[in-house]
PDB file of N, CA and C in Angstrom:
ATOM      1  N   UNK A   1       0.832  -1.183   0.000  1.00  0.00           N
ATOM      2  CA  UNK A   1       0.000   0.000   0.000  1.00  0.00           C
ATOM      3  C   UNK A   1       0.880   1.251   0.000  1.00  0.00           C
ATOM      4  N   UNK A   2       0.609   2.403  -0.474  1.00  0.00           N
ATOM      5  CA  UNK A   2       1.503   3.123  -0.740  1.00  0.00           C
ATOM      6  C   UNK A   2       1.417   4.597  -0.305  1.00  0.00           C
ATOM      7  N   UNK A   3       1.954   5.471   0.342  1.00  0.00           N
ATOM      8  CA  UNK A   3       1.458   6.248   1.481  1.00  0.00           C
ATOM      9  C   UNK A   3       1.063   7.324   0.197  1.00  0.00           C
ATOM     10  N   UNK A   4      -0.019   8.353   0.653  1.00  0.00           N
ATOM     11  CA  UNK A   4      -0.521   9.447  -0.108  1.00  0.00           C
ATOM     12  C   UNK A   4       0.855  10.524   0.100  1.00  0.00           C
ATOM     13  N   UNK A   5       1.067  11.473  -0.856  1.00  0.00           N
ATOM     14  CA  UNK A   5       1.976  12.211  -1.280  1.00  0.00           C
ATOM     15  C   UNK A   5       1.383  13.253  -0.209  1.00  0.00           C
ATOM     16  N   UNK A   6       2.929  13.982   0.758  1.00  0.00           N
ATOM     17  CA  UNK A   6       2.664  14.764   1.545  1.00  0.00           C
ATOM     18  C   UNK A   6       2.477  16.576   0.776  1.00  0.00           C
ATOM     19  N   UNK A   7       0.972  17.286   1.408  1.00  0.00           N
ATOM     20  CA  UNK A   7       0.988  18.575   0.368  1.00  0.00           C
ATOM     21  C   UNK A   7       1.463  19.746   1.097  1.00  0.00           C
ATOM     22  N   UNK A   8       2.365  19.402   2.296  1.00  0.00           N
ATOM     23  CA  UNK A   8       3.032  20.523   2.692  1.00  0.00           C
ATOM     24  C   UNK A   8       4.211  21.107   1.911  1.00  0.00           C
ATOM     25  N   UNK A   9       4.657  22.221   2.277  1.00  0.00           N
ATOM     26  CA  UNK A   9       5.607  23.481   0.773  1.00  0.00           C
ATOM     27  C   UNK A   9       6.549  23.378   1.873  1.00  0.00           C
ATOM     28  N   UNK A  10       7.624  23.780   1.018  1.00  0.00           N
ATOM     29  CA  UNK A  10       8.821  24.211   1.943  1.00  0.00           C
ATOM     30  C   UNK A  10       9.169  25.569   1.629  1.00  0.00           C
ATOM     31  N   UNK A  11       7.836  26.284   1.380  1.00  0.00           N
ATOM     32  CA  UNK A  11       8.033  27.781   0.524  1.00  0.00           C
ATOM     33  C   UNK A  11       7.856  28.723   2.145  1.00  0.00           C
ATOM     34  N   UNK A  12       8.666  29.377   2.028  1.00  0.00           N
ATOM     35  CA  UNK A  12       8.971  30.335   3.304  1.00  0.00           C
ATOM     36  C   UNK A  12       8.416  31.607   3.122  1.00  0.00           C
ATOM     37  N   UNK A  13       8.022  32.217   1.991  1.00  0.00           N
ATOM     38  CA  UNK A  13       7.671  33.386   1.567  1.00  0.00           C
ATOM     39  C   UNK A  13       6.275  33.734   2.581  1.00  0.00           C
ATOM     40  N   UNK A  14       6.536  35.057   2.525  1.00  0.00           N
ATOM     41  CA  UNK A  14       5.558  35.691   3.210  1.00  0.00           C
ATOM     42  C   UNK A  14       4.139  36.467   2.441  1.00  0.00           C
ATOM     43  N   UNK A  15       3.193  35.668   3.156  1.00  0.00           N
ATOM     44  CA  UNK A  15       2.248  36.331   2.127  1.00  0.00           C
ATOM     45  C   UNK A  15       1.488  37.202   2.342  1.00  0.00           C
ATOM     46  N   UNK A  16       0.995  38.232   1.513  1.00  0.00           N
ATOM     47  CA  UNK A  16       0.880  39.815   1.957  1.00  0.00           C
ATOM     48  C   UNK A  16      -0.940  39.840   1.585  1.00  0.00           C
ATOM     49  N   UNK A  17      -1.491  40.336   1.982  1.00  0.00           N
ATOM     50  CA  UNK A  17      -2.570  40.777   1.633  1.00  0.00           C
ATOM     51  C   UNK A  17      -2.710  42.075   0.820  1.00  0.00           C
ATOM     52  N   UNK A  18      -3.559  42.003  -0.113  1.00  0.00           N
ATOM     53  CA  UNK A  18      -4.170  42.594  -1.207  1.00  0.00           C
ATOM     54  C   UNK A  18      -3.766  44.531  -0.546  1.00  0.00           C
ATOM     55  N   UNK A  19      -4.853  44.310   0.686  1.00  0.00           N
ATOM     56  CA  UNK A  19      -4.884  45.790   1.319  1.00  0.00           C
ATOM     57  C   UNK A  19      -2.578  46.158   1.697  1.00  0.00           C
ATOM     58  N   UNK A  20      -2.361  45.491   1.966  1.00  0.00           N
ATOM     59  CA  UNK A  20      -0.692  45.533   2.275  1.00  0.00           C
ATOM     60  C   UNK A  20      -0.332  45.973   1.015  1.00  0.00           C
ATOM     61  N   UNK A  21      -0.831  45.558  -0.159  1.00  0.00           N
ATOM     62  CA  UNK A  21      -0.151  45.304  -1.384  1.00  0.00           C
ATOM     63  C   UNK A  21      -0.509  47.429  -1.787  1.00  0.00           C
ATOM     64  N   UNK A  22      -2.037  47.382  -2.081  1.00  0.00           N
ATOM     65  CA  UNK A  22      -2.158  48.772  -1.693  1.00  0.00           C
ATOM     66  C   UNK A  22      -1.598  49.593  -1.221  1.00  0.00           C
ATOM     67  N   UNK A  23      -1.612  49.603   0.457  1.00  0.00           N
ATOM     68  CA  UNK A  23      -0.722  50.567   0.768  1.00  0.00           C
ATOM     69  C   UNK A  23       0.467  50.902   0.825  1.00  0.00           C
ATOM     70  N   UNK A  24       0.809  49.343   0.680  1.00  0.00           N
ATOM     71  CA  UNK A  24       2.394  50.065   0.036  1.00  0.00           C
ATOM     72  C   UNK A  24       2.804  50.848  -1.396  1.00  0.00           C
ATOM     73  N   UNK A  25       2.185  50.374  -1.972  1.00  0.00           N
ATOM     74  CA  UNK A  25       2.142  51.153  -3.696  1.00  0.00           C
ATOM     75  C   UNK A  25       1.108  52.926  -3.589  1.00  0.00           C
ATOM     76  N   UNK A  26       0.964  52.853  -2.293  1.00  0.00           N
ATOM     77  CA  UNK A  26      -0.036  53.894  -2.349  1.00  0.00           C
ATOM     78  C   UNK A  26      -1.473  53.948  -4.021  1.00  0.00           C
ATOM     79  N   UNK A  27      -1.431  52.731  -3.923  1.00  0.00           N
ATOM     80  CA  UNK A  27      -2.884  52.792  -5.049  1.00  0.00           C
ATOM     81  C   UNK A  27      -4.204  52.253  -4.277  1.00  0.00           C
ATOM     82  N   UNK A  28      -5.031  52.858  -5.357  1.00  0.00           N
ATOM     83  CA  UNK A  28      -6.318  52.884  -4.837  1.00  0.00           C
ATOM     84  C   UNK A  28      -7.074  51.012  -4.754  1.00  0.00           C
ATOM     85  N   UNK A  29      -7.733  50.412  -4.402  1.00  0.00           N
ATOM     86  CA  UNK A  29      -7.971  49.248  -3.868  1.00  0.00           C
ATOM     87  C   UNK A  29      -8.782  48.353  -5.432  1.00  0.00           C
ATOM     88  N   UNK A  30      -9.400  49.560  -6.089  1.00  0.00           N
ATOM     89  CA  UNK A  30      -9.914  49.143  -7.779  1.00  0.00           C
ATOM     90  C   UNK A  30      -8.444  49.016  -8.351  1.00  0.00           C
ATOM     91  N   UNK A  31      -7.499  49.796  -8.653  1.00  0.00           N
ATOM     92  CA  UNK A  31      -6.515  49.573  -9.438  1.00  0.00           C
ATOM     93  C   UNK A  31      -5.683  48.210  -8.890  1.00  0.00           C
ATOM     94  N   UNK A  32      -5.572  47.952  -8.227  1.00  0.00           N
ATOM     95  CA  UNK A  32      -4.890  46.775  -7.604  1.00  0.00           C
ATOM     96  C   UNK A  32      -5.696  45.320  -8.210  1.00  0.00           C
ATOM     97  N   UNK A  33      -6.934  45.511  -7.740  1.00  0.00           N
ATOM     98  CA  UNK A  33      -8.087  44.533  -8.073  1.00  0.00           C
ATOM     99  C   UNK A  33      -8.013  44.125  -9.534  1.00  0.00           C
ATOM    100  N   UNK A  34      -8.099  45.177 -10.224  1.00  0.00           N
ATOM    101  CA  UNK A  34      -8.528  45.338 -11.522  1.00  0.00           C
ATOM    102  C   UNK A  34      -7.201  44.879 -12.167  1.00  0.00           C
ATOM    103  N   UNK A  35      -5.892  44.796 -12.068  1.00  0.00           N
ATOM    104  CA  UNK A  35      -4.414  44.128 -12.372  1.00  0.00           C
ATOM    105  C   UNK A  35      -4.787  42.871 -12.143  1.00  0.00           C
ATOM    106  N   UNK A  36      -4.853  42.450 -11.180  1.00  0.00           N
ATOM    107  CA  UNK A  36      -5.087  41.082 -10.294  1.00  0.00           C
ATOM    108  C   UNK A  36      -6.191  40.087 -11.049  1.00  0.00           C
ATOM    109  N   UNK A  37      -7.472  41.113 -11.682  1.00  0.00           N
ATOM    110  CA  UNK A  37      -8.068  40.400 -12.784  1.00  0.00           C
ATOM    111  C   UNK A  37      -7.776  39.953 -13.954  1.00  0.00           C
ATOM    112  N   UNK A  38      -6.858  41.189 -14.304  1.00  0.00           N
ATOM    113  CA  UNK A  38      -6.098  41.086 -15.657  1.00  0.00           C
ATOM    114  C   UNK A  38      -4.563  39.919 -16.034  1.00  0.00           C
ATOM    115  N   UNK A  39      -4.350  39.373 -14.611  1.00  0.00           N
ATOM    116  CA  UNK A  39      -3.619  38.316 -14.084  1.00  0.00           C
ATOM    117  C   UNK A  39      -2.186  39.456 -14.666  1.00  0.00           C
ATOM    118  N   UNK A  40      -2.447  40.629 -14.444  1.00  0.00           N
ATOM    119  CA  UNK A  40      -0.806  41.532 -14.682  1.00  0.00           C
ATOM    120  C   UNK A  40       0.137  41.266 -13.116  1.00  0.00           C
ATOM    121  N   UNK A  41      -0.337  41.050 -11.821  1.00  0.00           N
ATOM    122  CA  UNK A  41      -0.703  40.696 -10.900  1.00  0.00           C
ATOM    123  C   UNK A  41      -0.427  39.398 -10.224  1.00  0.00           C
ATOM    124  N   UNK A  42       0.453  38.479 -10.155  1.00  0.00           N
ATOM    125  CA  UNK A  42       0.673  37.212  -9.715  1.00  0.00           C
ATOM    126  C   UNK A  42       0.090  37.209  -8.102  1.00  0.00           C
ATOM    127  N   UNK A  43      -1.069  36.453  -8.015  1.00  0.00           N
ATOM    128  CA  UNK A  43      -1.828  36.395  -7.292  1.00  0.00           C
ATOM    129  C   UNK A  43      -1.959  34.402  -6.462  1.00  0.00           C
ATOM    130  N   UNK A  44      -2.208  34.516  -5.217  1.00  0.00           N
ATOM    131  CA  UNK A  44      -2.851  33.277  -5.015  1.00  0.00           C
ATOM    132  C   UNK A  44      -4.448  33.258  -4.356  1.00  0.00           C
ATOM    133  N   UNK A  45      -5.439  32.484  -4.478  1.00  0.00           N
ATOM    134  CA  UNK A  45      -6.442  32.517  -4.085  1.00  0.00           C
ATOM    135  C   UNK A  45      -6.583  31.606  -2.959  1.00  0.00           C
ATOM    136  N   UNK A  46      -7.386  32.040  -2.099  1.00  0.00           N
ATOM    137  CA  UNK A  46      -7.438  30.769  -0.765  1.00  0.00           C
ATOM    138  C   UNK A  46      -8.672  31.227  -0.321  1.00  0.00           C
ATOM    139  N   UNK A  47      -9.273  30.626  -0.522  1.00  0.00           N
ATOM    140  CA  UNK A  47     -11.137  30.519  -0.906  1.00  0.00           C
ATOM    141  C   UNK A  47     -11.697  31.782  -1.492  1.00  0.00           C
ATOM    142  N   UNK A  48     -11.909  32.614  -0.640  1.00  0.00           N
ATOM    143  CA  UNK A  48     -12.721  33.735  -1.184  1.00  0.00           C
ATOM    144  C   UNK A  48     -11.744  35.071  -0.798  1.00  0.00           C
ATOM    145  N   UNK A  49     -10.118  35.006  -0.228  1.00  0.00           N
ATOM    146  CA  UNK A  49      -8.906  35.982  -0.109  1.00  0.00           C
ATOM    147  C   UNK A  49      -7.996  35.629  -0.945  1.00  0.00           C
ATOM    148  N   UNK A  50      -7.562  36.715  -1.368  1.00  0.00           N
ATOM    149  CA  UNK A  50      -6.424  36.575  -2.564  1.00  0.00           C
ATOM    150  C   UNK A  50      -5.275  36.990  -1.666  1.00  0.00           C
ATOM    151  N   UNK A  51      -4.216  36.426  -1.793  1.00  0.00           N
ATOM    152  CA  UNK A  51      -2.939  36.932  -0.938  1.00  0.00           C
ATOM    153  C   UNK A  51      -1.946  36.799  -2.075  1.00  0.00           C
ATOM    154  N   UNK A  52      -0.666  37.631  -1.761  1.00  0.00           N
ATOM    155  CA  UNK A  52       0.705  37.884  -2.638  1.00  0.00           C
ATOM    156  C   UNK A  52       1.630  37.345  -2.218  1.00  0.00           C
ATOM    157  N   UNK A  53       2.440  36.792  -2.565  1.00  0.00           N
ATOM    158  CA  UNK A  53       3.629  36.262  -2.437  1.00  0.00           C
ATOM    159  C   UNK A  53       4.824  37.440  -2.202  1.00  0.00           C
ATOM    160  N   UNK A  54       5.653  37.543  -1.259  1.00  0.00           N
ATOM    161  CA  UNK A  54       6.597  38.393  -1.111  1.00  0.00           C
ATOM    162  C   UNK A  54       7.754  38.468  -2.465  1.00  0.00           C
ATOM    163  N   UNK A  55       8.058  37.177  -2.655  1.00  0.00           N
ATOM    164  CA  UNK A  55       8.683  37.454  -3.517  1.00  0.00           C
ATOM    165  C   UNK A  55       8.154  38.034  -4.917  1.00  0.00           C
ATOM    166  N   UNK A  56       6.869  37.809  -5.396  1.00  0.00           N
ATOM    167  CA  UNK A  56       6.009  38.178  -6.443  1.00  0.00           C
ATOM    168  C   UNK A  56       5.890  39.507  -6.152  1.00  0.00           C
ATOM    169  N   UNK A  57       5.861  40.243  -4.920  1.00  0.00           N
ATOM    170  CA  UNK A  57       5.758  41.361  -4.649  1.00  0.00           C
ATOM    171  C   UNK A  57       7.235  42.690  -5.309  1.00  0.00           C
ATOM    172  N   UNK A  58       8.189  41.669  -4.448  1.00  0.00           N
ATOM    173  CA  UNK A  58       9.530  42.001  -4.805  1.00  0.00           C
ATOM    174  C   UNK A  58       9.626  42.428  -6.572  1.00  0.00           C
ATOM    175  N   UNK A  59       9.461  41.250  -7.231  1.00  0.00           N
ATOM    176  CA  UNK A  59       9.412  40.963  -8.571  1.00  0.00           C
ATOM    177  C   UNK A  59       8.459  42.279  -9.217  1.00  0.00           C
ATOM    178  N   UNK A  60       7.205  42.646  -8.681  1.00  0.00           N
ATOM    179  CA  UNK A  60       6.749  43.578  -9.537  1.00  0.00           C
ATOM    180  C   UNK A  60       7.384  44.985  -9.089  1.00  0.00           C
ATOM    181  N   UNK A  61       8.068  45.548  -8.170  1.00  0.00           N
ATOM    182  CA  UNK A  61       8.678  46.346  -7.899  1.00  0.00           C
ATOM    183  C   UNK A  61       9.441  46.849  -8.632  1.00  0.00           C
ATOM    184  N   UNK A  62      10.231  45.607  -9.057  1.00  0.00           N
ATOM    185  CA  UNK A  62      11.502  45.620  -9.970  1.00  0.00           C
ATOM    186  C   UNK A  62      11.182  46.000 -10.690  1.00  0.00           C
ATOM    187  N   UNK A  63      10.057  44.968 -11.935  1.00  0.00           N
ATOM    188  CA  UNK A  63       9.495  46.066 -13.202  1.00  0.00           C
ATOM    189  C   UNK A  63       8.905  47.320 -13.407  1.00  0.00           C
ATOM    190  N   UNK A  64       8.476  47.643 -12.136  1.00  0.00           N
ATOM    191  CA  UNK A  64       7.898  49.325 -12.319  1.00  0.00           C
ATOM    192  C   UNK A  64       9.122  50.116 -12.187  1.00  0.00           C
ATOM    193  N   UNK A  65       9.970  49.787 -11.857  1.00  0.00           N
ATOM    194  CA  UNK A  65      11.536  50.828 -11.815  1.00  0.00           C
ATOM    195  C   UNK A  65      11.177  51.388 -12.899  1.00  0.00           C
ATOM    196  N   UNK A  66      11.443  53.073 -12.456  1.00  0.00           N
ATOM    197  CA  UNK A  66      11.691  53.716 -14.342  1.00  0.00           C
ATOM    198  C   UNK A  66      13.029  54.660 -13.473  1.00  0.00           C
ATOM    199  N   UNK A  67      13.891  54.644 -14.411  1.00  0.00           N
ATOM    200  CA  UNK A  67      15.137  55.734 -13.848  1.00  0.00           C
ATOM    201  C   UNK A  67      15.126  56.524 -14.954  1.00  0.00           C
ATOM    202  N   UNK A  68      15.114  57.872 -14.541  1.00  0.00           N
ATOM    203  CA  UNK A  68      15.220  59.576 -15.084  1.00  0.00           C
ATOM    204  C   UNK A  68      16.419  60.315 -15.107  1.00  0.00           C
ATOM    205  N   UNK A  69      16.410  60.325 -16.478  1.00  0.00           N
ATOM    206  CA  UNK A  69      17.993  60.618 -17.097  1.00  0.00           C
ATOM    207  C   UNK A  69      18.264  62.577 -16.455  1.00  0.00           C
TER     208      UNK A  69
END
């Protein structure tokens, strides 16, 4: 008999909520939403709360960099 596959992560990341994600970007709670629909947004769902991944967080940071010559 053969044991069921264990579904625990060894993922350490910290996961942020939607409103966190907001106020740190200082945007409004539709513009956030409305990315997150558009899957621009790397998102996880856990029933009816969407939470962010820190590092996914990190990651979109990076691409909004604009540097001014």
């Amino acid at each position: 008999m053969s044991k069921a596959p264990s579904l625990t992560t060894t993922c350490h990341s910290r996961l942020l909520t939607i409103e966190e994600v907001e106020a740190a970007l200082s945007a409004s709670p539709q513009d956030v939403k409305k990315q997150c629909a558009k899957h621009n947004i790397p998102v996880i769902k856990v029933g009816h709360k969407v939470r962010m991944m820190q590092e996914d967080y990190d990651t979109l940071l990076e691409r909004m960099k604009t540097y001014y010559v």
